[in-house]
N, C-alpha and C. Protein backbone atom coordinates (compact mmCIF):
# COMPACT_ATOMS: atom_id res chain seq x y z
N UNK A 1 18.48 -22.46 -16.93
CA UNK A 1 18.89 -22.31 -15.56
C UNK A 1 20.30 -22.87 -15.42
N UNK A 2 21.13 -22.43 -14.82
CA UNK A 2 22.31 -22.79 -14.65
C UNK A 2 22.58 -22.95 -13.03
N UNK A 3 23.76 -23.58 -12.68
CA UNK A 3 23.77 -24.38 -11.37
C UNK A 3 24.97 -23.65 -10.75
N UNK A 4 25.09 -22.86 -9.60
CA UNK A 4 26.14 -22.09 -8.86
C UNK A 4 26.20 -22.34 -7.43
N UNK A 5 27.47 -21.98 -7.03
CA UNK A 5 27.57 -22.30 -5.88
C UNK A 5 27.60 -21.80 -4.75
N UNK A 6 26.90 -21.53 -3.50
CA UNK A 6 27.13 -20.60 -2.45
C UNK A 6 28.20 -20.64 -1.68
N UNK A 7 29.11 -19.38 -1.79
CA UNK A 7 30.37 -19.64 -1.19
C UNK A 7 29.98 -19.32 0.46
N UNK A 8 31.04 -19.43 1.01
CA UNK A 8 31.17 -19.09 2.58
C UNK A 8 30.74 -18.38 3.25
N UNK A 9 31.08 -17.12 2.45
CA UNK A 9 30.51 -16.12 3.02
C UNK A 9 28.54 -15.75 2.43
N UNK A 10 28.23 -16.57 2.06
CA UNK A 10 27.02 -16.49 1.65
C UNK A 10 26.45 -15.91 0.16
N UNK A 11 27.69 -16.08 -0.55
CA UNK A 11 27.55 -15.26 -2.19
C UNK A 11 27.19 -16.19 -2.89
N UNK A 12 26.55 -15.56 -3.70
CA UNK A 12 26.34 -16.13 -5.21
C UNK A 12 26.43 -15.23 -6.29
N UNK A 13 26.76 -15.33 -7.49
CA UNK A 13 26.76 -14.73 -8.83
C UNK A 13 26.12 -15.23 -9.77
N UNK A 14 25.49 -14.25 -9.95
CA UNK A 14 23.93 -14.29 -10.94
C UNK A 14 24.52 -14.27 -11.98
N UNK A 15 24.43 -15.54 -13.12
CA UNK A 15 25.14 -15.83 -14.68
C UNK A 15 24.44 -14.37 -15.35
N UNK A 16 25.42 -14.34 -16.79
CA UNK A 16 25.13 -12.79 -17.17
C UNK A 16 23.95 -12.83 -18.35
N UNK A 17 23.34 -14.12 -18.25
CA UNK A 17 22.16 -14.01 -19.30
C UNK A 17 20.94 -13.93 -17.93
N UNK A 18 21.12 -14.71 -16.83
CA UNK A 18 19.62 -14.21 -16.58
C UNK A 18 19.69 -12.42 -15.74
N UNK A 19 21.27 -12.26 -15.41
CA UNK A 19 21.29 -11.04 -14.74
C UNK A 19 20.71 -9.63 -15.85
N UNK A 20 20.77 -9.74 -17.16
CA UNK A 20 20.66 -9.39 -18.29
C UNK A 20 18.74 -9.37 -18.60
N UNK A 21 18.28 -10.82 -18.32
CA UNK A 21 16.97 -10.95 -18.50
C UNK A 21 15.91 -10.20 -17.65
N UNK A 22 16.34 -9.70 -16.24
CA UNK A 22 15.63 -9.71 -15.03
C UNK A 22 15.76 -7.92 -15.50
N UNK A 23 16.56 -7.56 -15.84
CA UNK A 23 16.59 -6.41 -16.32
C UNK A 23 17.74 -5.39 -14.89
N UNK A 24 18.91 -5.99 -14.46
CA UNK A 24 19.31 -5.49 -13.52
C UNK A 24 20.45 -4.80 -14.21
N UNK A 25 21.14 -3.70 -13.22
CA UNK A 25 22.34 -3.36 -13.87
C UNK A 25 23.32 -3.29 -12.77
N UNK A 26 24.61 -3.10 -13.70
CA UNK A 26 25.79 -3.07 -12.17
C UNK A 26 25.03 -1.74 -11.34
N UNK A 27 25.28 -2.04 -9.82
CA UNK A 27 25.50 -1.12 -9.18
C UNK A 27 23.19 -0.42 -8.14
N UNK A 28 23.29 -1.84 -8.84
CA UNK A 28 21.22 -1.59 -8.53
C UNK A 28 21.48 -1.79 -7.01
N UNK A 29 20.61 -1.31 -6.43
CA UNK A 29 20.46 -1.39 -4.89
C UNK A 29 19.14 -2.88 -4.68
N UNK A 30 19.21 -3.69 -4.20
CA UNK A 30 18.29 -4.53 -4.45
C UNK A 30 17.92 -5.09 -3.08
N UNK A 31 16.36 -5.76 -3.23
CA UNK A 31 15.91 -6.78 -1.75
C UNK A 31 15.76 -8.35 -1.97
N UNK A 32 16.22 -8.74 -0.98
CA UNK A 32 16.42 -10.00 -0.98
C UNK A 32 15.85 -10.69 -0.28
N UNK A 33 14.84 -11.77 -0.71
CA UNK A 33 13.87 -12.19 0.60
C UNK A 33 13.53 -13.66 0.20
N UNK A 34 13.27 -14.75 1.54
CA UNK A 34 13.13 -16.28 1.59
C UNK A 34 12.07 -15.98 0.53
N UNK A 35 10.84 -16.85 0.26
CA UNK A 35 10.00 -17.03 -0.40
C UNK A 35 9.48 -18.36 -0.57
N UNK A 36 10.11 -19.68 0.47
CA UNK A 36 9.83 -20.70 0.70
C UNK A 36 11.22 -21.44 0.73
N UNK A 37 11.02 -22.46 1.41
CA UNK A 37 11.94 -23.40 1.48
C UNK A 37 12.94 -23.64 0.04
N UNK A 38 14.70 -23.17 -0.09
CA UNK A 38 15.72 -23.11 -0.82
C UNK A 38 15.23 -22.38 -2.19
N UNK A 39 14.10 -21.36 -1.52
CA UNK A 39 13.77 -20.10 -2.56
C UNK A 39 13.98 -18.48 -2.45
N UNK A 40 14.92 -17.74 -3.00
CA UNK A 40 14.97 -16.44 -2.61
C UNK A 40 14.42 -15.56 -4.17
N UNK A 41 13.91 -14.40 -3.74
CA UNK A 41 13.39 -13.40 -4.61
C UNK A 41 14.34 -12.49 -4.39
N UNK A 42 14.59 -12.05 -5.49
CA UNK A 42 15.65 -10.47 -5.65
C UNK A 42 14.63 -9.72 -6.58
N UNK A 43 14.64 -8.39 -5.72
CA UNK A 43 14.27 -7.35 -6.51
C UNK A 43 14.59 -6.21 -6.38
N UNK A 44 15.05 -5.65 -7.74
CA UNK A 44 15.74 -4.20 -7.42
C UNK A 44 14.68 -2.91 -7.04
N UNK A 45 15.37 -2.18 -6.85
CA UNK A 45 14.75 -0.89 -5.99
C UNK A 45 13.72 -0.50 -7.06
N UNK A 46 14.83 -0.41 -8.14
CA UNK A 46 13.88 0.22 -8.89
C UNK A 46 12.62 -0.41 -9.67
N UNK A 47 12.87 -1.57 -9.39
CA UNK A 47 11.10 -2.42 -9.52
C UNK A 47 10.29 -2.24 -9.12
N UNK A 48 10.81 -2.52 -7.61
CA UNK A 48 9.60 -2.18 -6.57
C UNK A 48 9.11 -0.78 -6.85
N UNK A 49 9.88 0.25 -6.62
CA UNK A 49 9.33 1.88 -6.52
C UNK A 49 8.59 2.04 -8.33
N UNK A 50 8.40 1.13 -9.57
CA UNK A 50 7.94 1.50 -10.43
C UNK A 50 6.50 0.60 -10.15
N UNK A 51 6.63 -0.37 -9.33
CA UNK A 51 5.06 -1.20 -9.52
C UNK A 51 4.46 -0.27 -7.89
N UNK A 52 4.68 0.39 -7.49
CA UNK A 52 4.21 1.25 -6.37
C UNK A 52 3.95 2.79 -6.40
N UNK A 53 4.66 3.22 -7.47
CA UNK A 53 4.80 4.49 -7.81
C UNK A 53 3.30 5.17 -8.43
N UNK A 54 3.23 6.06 -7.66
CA UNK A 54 1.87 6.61 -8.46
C UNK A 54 0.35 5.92 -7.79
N UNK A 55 0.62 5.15 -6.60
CA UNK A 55 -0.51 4.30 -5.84
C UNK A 55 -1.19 5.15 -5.11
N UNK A 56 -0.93 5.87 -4.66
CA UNK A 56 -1.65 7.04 -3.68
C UNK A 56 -2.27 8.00 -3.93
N UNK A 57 -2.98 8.27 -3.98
CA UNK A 57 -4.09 9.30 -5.26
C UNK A 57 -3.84 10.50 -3.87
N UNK A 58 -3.52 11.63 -3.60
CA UNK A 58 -3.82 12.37 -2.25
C UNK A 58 -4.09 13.58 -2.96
N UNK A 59 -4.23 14.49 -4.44
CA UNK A 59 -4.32 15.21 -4.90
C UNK A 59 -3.29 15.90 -5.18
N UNK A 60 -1.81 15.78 -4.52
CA UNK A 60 -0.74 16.53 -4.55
C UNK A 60 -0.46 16.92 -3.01
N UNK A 61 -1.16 16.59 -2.24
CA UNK A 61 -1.20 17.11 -0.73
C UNK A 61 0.12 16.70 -0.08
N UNK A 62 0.76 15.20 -0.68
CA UNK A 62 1.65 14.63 0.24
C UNK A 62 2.92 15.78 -0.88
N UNK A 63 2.70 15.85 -1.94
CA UNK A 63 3.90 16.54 -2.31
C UNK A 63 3.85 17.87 -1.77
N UNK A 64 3.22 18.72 -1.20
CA UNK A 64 3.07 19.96 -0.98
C UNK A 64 4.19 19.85 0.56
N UNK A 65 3.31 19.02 1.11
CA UNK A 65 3.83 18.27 2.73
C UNK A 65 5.09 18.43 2.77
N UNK A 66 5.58 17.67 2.11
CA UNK A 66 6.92 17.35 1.42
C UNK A 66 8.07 18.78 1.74
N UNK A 67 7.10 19.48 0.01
CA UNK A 67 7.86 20.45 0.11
C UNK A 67 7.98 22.01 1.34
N UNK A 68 6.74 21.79 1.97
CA UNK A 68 6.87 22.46 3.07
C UNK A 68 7.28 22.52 4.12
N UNK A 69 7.80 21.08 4.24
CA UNK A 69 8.68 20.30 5.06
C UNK A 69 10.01 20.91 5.03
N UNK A 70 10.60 20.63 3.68
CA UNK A 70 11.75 21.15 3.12
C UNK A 70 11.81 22.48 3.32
N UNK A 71 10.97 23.16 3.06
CA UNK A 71 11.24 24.54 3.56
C UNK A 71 11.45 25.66 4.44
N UNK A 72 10.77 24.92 5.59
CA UNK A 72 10.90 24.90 6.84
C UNK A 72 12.31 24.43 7.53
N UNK A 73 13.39 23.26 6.65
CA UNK A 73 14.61 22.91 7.06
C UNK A 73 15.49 24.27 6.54
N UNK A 74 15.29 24.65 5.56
CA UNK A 74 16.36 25.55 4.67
C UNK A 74 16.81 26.85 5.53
């Protein structure tokens, strides 16, 4: 663990071994949330949408939805 400092405007920079470990890359879209007293969680998009992905069993119904949706815009 290494020790950084929060600047002014509320930044910090994530050292490049644990930014490396967490598995992030330049340019990730990420969420940022308390998690208790002088604790924050970062997690990128694409974490979340891979531990959620595939949760909804609907048979294909919501993709049909979807695309009938879309087709109806065109």
């Amino acid at each position: 663990m290494h020790n950084v400092k929060i600047s002014s405007k509320h930044q910090i920079t994530i050292g490049k071994q644990a930014f490396a470990e967490a598995g992030f890359r330049a340019g990730d879209v990420v969420s940022v949330r308390a998690v208790g007293p002088g604790r924050v969680e970062v997690v990128s998009a694409r974490a979340f949408l891979a531990e959620f992905s595939g949760c909804l069993a609907s048979g294909g119904g919501l993709r049909r939805a979807v695309e009938e949706a879309r087709a109806e815009w065109g």
